[in-house]
PDB file of N, CA and C in Angstrom:
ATOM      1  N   UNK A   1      26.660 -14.811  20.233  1.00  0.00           N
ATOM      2  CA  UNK A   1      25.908 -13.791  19.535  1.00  0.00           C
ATOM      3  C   UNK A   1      26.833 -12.646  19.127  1.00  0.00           C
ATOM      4  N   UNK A   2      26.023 -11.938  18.361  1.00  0.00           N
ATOM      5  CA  UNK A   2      27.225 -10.785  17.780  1.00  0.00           C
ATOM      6  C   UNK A   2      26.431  -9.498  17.384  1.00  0.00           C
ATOM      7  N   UNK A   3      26.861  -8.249  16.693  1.00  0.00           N
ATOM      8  CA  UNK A   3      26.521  -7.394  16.623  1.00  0.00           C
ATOM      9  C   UNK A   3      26.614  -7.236  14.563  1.00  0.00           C
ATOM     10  N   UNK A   4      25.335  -6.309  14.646  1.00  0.00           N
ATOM     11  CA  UNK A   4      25.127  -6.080  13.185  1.00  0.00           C
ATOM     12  C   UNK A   4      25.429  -4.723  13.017  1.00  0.00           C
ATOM     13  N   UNK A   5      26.515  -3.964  12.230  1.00  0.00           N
ATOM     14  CA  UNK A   5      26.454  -2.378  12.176  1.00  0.00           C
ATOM     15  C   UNK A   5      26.033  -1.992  11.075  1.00  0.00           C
ATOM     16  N   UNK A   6      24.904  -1.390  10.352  1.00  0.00           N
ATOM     17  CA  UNK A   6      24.617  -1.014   9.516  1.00  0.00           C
ATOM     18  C   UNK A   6      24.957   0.444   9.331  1.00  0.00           C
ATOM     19  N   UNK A   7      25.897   0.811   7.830  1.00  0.00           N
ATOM     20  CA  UNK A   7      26.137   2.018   8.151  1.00  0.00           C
ATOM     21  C   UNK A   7      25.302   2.525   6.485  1.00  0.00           C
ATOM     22  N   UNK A   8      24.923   3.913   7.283  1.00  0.00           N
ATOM     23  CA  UNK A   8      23.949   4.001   5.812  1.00  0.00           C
ATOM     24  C   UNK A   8      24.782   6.108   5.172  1.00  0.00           C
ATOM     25  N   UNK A   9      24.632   5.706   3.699  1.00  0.00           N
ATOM     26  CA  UNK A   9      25.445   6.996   3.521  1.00  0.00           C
ATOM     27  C   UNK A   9      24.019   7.820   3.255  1.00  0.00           C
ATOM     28  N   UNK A  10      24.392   8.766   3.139  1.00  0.00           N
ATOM     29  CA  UNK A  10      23.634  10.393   3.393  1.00  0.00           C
ATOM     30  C   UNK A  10      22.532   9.635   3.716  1.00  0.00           C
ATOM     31  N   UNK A  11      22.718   9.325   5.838  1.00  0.00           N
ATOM     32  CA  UNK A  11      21.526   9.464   6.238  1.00  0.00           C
ATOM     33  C   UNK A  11      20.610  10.789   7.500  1.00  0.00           C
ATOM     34  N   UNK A  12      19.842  10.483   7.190  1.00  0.00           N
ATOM     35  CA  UNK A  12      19.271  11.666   7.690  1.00  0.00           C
ATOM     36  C   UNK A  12      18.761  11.520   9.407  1.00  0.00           C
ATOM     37  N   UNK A  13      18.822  12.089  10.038  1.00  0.00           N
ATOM     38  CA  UNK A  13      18.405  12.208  11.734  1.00  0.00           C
ATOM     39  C   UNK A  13      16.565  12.025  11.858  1.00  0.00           C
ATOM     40  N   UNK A  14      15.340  11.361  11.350  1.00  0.00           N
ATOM     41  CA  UNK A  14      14.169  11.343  11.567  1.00  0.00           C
ATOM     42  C   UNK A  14      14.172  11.713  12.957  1.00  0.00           C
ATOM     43  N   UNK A  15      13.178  12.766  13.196  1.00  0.00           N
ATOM     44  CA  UNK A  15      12.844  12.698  14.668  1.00  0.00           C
ATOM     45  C   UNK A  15      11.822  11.506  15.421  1.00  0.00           C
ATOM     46  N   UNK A  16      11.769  10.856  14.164  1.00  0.00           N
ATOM     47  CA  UNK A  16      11.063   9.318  15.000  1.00  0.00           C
ATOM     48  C   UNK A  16      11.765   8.358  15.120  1.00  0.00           C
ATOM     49  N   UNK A  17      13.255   8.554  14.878  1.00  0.00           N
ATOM     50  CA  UNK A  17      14.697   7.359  14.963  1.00  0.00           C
ATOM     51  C   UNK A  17      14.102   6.419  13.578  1.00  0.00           C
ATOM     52  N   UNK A  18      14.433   5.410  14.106  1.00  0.00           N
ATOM     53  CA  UNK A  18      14.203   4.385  12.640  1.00  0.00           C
ATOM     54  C   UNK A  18      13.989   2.998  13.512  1.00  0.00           C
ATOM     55  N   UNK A  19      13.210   2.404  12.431  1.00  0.00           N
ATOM     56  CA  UNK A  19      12.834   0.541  12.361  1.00  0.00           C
ATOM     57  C   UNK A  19      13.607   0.042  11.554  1.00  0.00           C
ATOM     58  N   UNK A  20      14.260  -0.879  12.013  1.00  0.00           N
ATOM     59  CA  UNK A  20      14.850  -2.290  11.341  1.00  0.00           C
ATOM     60  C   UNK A  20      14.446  -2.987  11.285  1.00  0.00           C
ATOM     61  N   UNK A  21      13.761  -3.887  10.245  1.00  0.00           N
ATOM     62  CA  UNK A  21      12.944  -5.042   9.888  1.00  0.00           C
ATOM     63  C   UNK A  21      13.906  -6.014   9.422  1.00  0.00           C
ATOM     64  N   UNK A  22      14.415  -7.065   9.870  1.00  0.00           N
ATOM     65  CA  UNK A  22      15.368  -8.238   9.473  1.00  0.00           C
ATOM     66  C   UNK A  22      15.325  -9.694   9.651  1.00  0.00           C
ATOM     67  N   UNK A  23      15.615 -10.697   8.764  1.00  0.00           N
ATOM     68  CA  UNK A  23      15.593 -11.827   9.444  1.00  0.00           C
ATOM     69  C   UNK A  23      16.377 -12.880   8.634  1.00  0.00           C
ATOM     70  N   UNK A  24      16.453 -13.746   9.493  1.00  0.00           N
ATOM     71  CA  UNK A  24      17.593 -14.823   9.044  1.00  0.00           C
ATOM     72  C   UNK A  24      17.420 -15.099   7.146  1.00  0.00           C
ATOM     73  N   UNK A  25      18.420 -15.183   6.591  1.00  0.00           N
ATOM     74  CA  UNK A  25      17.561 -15.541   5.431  1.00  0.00           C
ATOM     75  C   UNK A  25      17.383 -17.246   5.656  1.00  0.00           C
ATOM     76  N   UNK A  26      16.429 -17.537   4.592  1.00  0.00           N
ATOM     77  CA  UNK A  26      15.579 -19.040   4.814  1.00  0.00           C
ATOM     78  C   UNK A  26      14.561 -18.795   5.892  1.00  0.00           C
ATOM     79  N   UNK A  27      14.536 -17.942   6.651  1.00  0.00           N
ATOM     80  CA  UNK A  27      13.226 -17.921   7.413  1.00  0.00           C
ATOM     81  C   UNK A  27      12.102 -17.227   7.201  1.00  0.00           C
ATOM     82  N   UNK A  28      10.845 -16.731   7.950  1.00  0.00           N
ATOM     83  CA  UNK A  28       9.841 -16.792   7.461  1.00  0.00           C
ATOM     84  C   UNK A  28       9.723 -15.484   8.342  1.00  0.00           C
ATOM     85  N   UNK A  29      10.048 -15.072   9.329  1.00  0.00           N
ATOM     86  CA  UNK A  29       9.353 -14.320   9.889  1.00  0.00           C
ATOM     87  C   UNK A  29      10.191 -12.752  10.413  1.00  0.00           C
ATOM     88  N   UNK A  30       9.862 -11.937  10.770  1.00  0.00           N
ATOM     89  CA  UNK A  30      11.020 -10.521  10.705  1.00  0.00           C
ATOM     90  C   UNK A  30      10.888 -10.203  11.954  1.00  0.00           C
ATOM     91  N   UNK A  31      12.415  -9.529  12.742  1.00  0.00           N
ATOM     92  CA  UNK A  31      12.340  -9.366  13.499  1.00  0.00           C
ATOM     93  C   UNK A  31      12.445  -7.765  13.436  1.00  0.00           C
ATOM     94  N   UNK A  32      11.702  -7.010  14.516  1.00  0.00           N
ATOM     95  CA  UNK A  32      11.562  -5.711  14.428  1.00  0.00           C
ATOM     96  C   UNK A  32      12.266  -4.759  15.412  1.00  0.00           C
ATOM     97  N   UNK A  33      13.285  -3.899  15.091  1.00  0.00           N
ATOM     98  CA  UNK A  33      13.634  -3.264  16.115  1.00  0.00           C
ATOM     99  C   UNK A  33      13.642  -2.030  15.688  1.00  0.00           C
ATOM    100  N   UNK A  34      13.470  -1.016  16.937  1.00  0.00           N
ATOM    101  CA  UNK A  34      13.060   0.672  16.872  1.00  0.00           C
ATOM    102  C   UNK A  34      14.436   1.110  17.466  1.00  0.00           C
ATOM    103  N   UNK A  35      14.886   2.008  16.987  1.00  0.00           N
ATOM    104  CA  UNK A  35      16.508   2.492  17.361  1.00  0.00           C
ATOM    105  C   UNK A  35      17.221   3.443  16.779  1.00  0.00           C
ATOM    106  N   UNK A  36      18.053   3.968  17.051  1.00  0.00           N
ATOM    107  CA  UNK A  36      18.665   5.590  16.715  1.00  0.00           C
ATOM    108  C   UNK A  36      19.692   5.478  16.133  1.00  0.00           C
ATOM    109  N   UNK A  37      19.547   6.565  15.454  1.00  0.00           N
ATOM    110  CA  UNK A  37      21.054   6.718  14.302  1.00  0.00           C
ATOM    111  C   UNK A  37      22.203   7.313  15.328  1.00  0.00           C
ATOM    112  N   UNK A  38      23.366   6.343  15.301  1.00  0.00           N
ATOM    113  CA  UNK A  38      24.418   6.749  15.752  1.00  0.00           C
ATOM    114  C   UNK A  38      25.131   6.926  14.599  1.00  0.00           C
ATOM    115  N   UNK A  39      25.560   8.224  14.602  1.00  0.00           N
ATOM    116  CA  UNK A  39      26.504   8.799  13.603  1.00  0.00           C
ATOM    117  C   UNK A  39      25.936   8.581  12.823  1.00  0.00           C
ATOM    118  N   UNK A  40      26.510   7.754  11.781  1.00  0.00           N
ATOM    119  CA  UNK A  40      25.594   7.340  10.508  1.00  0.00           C
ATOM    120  C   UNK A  40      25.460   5.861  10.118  1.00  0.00           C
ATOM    121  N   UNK A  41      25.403   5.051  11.954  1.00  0.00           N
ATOM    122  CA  UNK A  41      25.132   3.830  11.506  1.00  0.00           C
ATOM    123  C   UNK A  41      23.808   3.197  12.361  1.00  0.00           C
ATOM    124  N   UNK A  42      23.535   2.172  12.420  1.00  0.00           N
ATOM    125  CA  UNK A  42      22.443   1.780  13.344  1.00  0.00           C
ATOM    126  C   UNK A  42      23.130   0.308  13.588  1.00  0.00           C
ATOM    127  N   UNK A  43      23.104   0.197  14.849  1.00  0.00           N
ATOM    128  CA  UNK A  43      23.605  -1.126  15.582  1.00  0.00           C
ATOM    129  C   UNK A  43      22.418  -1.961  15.904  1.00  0.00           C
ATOM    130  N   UNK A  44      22.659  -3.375  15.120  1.00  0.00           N
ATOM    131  CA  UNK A  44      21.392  -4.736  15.433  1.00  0.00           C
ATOM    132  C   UNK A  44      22.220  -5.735  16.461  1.00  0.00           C
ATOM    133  N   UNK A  45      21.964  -5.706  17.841  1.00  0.00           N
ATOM    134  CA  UNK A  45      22.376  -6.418  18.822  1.00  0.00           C
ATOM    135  C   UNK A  45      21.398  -8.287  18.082  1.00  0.00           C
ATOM    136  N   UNK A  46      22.069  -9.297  18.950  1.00  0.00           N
ATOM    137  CA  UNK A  46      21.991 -10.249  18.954  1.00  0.00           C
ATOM    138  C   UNK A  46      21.666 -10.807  17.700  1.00  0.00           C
ATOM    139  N   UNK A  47      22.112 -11.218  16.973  1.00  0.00           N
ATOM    140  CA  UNK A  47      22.349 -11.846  15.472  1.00  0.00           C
ATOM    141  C   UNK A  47      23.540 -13.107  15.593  1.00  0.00           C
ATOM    142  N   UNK A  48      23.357 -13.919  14.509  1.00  0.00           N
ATOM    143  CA  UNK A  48      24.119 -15.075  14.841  1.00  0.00           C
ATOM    144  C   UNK A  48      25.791 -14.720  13.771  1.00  0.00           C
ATOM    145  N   UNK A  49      26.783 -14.804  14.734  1.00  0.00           N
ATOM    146  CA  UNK A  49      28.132 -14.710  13.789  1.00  0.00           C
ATOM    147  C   UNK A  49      27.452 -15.377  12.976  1.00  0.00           C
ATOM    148  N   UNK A  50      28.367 -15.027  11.438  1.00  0.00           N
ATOM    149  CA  UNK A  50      28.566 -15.562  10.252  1.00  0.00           C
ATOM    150  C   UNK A  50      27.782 -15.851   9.249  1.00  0.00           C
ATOM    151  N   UNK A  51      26.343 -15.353  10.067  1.00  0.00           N
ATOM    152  CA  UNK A  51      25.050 -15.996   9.763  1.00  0.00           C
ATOM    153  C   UNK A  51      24.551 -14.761   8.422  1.00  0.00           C
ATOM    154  N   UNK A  52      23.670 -15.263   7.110  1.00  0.00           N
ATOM    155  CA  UNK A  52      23.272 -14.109   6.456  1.00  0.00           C
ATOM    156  C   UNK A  52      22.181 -14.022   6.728  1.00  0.00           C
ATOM    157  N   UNK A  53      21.259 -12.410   6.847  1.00  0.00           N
ATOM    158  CA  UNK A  53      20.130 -11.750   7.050  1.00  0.00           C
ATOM    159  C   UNK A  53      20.063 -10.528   6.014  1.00  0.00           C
ATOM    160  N   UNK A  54      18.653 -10.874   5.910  1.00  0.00           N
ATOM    161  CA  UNK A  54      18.344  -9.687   5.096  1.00  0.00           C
ATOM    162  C   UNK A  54      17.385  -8.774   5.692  1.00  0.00           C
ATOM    163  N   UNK A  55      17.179  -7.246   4.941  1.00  0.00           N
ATOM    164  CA  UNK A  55      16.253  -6.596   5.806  1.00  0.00           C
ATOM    165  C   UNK A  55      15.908  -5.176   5.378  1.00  0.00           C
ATOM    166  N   UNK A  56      15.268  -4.469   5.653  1.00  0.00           N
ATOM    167  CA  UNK A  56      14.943  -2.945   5.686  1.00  0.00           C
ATOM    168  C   UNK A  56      15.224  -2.068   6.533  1.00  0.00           C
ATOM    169  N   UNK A  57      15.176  -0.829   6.488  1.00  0.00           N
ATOM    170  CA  UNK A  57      15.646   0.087   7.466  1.00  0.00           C
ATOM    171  C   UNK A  57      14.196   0.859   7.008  1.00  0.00           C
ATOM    172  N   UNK A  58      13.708   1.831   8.081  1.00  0.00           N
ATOM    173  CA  UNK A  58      12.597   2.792   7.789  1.00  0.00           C
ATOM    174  C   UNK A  58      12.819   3.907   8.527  1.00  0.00           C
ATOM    175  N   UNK A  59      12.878   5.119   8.398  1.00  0.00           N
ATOM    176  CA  UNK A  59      13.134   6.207   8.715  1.00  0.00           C
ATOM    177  C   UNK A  59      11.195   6.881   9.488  1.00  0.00           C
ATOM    178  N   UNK A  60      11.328   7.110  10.471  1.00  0.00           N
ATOM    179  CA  UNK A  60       9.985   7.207  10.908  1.00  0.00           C
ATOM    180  C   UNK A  60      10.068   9.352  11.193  1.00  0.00           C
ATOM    181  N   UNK A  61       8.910   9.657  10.807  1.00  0.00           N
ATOM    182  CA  UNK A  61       8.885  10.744  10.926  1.00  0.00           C
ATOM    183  C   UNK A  61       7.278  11.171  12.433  1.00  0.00           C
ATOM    184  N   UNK A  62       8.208  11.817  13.234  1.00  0.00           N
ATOM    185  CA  UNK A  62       6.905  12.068  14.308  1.00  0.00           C
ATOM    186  C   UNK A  62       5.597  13.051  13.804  1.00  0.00           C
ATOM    187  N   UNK A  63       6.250  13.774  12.977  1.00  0.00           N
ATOM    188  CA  UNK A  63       5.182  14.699  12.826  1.00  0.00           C
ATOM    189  C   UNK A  63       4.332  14.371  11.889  1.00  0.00           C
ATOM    190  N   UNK A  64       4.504  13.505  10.904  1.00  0.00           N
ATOM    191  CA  UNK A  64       2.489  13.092  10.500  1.00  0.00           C
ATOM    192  C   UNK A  64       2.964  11.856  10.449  1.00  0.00           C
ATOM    193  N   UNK A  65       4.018  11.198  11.336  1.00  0.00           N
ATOM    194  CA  UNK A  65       3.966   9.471  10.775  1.00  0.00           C
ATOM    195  C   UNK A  65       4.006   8.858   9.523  1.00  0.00           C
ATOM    196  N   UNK A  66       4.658   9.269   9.016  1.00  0.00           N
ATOM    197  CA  UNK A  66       4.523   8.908   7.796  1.00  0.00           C
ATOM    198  C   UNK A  66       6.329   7.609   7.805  1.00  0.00           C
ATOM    199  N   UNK A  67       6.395   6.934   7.194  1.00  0.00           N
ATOM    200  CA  UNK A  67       7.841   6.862   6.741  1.00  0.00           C
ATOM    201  C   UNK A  67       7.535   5.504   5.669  1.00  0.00           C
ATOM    202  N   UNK A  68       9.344   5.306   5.234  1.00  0.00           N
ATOM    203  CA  UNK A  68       9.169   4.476   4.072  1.00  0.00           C
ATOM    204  C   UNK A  68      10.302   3.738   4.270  1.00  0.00           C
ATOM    205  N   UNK A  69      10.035   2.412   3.825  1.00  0.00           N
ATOM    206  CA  UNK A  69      11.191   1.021   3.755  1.00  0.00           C
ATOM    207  C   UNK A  69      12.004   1.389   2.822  1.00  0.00           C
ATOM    208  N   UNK A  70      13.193   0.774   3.183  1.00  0.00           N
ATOM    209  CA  UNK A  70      14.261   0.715   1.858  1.00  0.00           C
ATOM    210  C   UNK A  70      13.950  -0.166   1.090  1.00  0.00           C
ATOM    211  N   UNK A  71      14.707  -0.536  -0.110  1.00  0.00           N
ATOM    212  CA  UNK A  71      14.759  -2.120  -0.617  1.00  0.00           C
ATOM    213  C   UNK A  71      15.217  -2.996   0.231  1.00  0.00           C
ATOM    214  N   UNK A  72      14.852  -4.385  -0.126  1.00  0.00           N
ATOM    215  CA  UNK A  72      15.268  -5.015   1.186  1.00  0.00           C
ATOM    216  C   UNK A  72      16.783  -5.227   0.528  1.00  0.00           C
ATOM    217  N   UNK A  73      17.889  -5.289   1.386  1.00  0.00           N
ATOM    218  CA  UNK A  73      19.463  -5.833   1.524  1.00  0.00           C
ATOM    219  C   UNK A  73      19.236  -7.105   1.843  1.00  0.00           C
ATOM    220  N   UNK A  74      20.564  -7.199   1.394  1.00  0.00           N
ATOM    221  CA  UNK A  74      21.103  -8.596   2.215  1.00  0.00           C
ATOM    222  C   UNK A  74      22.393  -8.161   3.181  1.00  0.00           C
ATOM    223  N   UNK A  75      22.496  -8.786   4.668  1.00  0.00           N
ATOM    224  CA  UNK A  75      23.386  -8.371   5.406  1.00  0.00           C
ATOM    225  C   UNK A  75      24.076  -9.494   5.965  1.00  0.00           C
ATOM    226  N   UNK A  76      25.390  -9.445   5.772  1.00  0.00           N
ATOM    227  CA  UNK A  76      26.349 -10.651   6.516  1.00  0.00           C
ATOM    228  C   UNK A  76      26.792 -10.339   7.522  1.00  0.00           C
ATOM    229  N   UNK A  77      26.481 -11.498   8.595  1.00  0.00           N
ATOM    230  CA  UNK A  77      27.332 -10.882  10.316  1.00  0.00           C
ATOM    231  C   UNK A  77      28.910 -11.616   9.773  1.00  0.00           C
ATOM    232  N   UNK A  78      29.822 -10.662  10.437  1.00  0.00           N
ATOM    233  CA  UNK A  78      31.089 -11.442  10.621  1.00  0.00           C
ATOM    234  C   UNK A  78      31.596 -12.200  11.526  1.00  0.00           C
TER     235      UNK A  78
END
């Protein structure tokens, strides 16, 4: 297994951290993870080397809940 670093430019600190919505491409179903901006990247633990995934990032806001998906990417593990 391997690690996914997504680094995103002018991103912003949500005080609700952020969701990553991703999944293998060819598959059907997304996997969801809730997690914090380090610096200005967000780390996706367990992903397959070499493997391509695509996905969203969402910036969650605590104070009225509100937030919004990116376009979806495409992301290559190395």
């Amino acid at each position: 297994m391997a690690t996914l670093t997504l680094s995103l430019s002018n991103a912003t600190a949500f005080n609700g951290g952020y969701r990553v919505k991703y999944r293998k491409v060819g598959t059907v179903s997304y996997t969801y993870l809730a997690t914090e901006l380090v610096g200005s990247t967000i780390v996706v633990p367990n992903v397959e080397s070499g493997a391509r995934y695509e996905g969203t990032i969402e910036g969650v806001c605590n104070t009225n809940g509100t937030f919004s998906y990116t376009n979806p990417q495409p992301f290559i593990t190395a």
